[in-house]
N, C-alpha and C. Protein backbone atom coordinates (compact mmCIF):
# COMPACT_ATOMS: atom_id res chain seq x y z
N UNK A 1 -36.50 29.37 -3.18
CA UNK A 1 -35.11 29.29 -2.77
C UNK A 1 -34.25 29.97 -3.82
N UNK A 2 -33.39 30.74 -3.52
CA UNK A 2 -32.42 31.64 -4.29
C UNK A 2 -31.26 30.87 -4.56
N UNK A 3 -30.70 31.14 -5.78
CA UNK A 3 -29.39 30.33 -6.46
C UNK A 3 -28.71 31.20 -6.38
N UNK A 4 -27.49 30.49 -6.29
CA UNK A 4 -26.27 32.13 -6.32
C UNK A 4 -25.98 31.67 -7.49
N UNK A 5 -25.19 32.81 -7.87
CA UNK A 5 -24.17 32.83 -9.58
C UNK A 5 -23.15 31.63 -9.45
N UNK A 6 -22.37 31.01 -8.16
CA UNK A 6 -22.03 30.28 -8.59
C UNK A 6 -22.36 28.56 -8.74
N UNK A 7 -23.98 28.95 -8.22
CA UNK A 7 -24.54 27.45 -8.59
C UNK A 7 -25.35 27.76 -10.21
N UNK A 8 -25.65 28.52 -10.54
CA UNK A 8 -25.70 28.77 -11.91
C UNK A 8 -24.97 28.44 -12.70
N UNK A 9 -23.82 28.80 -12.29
CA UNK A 9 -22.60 28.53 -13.40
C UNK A 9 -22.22 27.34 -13.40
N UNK A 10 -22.14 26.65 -12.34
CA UNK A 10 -22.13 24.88 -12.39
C UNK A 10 -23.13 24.14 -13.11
N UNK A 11 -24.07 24.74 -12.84
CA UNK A 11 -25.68 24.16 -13.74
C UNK A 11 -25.33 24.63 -15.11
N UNK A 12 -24.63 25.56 -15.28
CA UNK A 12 -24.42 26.03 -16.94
C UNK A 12 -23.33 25.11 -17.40
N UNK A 13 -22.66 24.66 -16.82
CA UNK A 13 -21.47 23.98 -17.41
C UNK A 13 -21.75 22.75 -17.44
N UNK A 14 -22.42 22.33 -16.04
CA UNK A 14 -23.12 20.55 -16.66
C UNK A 14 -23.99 20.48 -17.98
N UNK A 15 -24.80 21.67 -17.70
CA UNK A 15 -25.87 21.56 -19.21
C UNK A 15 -25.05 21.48 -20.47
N UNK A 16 -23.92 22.67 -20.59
CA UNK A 16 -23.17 22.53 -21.94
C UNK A 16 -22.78 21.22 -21.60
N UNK A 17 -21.64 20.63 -21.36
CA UNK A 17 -21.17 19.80 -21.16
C UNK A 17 -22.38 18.35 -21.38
N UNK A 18 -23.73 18.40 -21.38
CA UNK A 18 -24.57 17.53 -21.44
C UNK A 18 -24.92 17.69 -22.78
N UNK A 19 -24.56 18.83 -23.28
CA UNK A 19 -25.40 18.98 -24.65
C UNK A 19 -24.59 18.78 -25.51
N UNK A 20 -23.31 19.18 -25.04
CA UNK A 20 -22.10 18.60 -26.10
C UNK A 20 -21.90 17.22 -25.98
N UNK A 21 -22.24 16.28 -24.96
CA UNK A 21 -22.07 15.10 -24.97
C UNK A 21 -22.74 14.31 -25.74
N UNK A 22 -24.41 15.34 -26.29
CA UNK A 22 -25.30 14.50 -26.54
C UNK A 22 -24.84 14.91 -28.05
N UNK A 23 -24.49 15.96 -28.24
CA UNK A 23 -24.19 16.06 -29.64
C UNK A 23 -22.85 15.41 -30.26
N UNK A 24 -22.36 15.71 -29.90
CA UNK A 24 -20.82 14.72 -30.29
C UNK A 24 -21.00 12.60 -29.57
N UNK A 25 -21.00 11.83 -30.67
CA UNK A 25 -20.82 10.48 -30.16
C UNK A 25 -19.70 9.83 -30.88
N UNK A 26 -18.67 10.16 -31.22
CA UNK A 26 -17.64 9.95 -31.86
C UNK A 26 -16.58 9.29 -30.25
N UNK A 27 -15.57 8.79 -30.25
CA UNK A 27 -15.17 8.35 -29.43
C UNK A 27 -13.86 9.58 -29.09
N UNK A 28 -13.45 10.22 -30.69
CA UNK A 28 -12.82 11.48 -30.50
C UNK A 28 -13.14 12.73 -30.05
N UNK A 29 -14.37 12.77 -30.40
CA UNK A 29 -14.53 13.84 -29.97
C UNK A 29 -15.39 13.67 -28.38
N UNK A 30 -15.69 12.78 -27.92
CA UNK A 30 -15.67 12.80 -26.15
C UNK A 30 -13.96 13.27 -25.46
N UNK A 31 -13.10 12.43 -26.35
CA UNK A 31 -11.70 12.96 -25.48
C UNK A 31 -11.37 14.32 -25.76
N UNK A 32 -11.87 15.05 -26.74
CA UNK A 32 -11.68 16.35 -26.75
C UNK A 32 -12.31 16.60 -26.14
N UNK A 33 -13.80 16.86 -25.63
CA UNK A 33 -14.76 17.53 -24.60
C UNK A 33 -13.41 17.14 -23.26
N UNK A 34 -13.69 15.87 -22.93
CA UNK A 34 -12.65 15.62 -21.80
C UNK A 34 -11.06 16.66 -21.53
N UNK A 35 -10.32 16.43 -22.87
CA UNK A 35 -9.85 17.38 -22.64
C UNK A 35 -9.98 19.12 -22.34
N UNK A 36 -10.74 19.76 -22.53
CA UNK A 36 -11.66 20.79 -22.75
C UNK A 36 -11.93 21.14 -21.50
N UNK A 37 -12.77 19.98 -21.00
CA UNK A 37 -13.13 20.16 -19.48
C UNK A 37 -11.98 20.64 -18.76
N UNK A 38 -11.28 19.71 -18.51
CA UNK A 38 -9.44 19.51 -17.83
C UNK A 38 -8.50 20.69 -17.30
N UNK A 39 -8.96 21.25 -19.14
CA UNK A 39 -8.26 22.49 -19.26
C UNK A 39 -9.05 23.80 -18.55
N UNK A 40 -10.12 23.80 -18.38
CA UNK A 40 -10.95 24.77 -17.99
C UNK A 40 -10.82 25.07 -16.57
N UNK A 41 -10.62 23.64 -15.69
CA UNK A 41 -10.65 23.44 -14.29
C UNK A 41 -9.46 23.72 -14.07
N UNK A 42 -8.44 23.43 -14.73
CA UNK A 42 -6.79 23.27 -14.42
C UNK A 42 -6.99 25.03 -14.30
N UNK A 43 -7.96 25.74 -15.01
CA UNK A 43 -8.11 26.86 -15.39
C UNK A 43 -8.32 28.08 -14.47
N UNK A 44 -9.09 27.06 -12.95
CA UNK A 44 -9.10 27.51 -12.29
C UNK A 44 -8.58 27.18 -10.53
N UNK A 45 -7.63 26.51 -10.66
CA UNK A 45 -6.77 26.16 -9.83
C UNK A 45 -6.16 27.67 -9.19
N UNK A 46 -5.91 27.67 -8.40
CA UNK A 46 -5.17 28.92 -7.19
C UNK A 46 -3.89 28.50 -6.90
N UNK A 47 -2.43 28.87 -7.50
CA UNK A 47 -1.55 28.10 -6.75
C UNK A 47 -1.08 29.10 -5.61
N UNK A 48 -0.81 28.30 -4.23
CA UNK A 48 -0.50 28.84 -2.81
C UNK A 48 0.75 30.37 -2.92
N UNK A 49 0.64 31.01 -1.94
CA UNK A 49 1.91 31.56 -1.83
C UNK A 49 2.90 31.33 -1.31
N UNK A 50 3.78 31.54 -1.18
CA UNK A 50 5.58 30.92 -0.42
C UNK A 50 4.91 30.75 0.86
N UNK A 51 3.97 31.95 1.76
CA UNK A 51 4.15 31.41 3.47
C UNK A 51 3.06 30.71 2.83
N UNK A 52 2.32 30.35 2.82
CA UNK A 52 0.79 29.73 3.05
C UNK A 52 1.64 27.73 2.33
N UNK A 53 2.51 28.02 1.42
CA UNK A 53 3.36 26.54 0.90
C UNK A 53 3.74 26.66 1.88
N UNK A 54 4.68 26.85 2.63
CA UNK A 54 5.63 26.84 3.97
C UNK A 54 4.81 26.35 5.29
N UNK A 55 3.69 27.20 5.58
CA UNK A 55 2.53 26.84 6.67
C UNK A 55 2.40 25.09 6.38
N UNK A 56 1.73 25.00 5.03
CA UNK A 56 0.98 23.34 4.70
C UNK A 56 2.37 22.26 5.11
N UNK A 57 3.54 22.64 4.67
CA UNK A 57 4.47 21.48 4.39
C UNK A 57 4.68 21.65 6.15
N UNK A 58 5.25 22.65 6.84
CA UNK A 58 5.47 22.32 8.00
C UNK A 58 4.02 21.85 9.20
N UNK A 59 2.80 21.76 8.81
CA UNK A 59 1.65 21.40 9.00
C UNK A 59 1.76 19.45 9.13
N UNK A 60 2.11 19.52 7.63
CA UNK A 60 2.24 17.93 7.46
C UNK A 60 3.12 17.34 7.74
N UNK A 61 4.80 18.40 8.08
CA UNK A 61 5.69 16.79 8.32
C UNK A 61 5.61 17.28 9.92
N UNK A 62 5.36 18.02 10.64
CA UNK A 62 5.21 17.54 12.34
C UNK A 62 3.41 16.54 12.64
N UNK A 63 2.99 16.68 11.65
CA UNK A 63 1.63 15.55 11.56
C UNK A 63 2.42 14.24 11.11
N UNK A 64 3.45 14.03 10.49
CA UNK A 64 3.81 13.02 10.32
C UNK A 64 5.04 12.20 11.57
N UNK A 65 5.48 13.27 11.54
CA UNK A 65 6.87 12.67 13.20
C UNK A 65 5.75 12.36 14.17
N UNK A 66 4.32 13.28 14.75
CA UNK A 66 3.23 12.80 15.42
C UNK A 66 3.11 11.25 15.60
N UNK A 67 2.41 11.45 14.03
CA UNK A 67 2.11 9.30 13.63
C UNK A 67 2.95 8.96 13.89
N UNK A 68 4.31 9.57 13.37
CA UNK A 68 5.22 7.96 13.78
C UNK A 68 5.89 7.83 14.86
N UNK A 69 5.55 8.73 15.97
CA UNK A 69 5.84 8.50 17.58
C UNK A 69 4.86 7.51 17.91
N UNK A 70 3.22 8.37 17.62
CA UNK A 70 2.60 7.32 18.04
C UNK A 70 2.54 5.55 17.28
N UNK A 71 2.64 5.45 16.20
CA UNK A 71 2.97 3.98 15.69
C UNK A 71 4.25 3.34 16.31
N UNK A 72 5.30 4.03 16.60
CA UNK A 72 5.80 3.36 17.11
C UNK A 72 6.25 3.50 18.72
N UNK A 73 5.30 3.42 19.38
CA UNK A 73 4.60 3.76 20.53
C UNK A 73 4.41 2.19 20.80
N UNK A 74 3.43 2.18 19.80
CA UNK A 74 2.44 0.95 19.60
C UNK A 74 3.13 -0.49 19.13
N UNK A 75 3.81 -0.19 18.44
CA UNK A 75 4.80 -1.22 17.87
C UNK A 75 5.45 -1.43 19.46
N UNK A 76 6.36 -0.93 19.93
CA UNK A 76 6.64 -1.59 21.06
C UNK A 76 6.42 -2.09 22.57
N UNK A 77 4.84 -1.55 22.41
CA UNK A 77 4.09 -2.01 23.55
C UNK A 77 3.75 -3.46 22.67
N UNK A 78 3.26 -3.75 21.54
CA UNK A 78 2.87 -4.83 20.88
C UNK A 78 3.63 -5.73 21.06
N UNK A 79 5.09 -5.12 20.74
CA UNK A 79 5.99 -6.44 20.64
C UNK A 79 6.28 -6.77 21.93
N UNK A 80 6.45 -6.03 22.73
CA UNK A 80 6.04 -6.33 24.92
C UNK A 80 4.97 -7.59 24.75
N UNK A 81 4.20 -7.14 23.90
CA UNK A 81 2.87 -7.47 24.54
C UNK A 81 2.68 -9.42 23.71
N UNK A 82 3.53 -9.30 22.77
CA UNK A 82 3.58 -10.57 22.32
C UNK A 82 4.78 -11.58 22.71
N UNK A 83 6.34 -10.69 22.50
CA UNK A 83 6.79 -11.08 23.55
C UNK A 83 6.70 -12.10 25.12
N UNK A 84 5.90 -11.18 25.60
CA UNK A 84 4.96 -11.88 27.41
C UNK A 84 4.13 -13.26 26.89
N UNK A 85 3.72 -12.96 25.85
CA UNK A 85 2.55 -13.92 25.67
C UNK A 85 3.21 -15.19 25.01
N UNK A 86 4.00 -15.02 24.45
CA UNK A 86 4.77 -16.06 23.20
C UNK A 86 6.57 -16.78 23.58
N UNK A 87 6.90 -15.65 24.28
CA UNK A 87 7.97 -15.78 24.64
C UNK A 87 8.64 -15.62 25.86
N UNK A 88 9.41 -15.46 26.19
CA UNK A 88 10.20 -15.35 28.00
C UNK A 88 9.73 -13.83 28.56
N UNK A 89 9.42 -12.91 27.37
CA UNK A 89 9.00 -11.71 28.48
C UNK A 89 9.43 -10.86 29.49
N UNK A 90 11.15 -11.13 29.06
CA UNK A 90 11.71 -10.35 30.02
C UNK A 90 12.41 -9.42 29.69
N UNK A 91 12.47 -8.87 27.86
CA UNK A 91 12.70 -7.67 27.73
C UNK A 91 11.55 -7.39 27.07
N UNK A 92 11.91 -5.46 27.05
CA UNK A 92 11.07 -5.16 26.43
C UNK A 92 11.64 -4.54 25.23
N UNK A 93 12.92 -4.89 24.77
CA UNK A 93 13.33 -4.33 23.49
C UNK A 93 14.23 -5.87 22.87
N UNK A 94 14.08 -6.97 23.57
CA UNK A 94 15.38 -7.46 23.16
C UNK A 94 14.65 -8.74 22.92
């Protein structure tokens, strides 16, 4: 089975990262590895462009007006529905 370069490079970075762990047992110098790590990954973060930010946010808040049609959908069939069962049952908002 063939490895690509970038499962290599993950296997290279756990190994350092294993060998520096094993070599450093100081409680300081783990938070430096930790930090180290942090910085490396933060290192490789992608930040979005204006449309592709614009796409996600308008993605999530009509996913959110969605939920909260449907929750409160549900909320007032519920309260119908306890209403009938608990009480007089003859509105359905009041």
């Amino acid at each position: 089975m063939a490895t690509t370069s970038s499962e290599e490079a993950g296997d290279d970075l756990v190994g350092k990262a294993k060998r520096d762990r094993e070599s450093r047992k100081s409680a300081w110098a783990r938070f430096v590895l930790f930090i180290r790590q942090v910085i490396d990954e933060l290192g490789k973060v992608v930040t979005p462009t204006r449309s592709e930010l614009i796409n996600y946010t308008l993605v999530v808040l009509v996913f959110v007006i969605i939920m909260m049609a449907f929750v409160s959908v549900l909320d007032i069939f519920f309260g119908w529905g306890v209403s009938w069962i608990f009480g007089d049952g003859r509105s359905l908002f009041g």
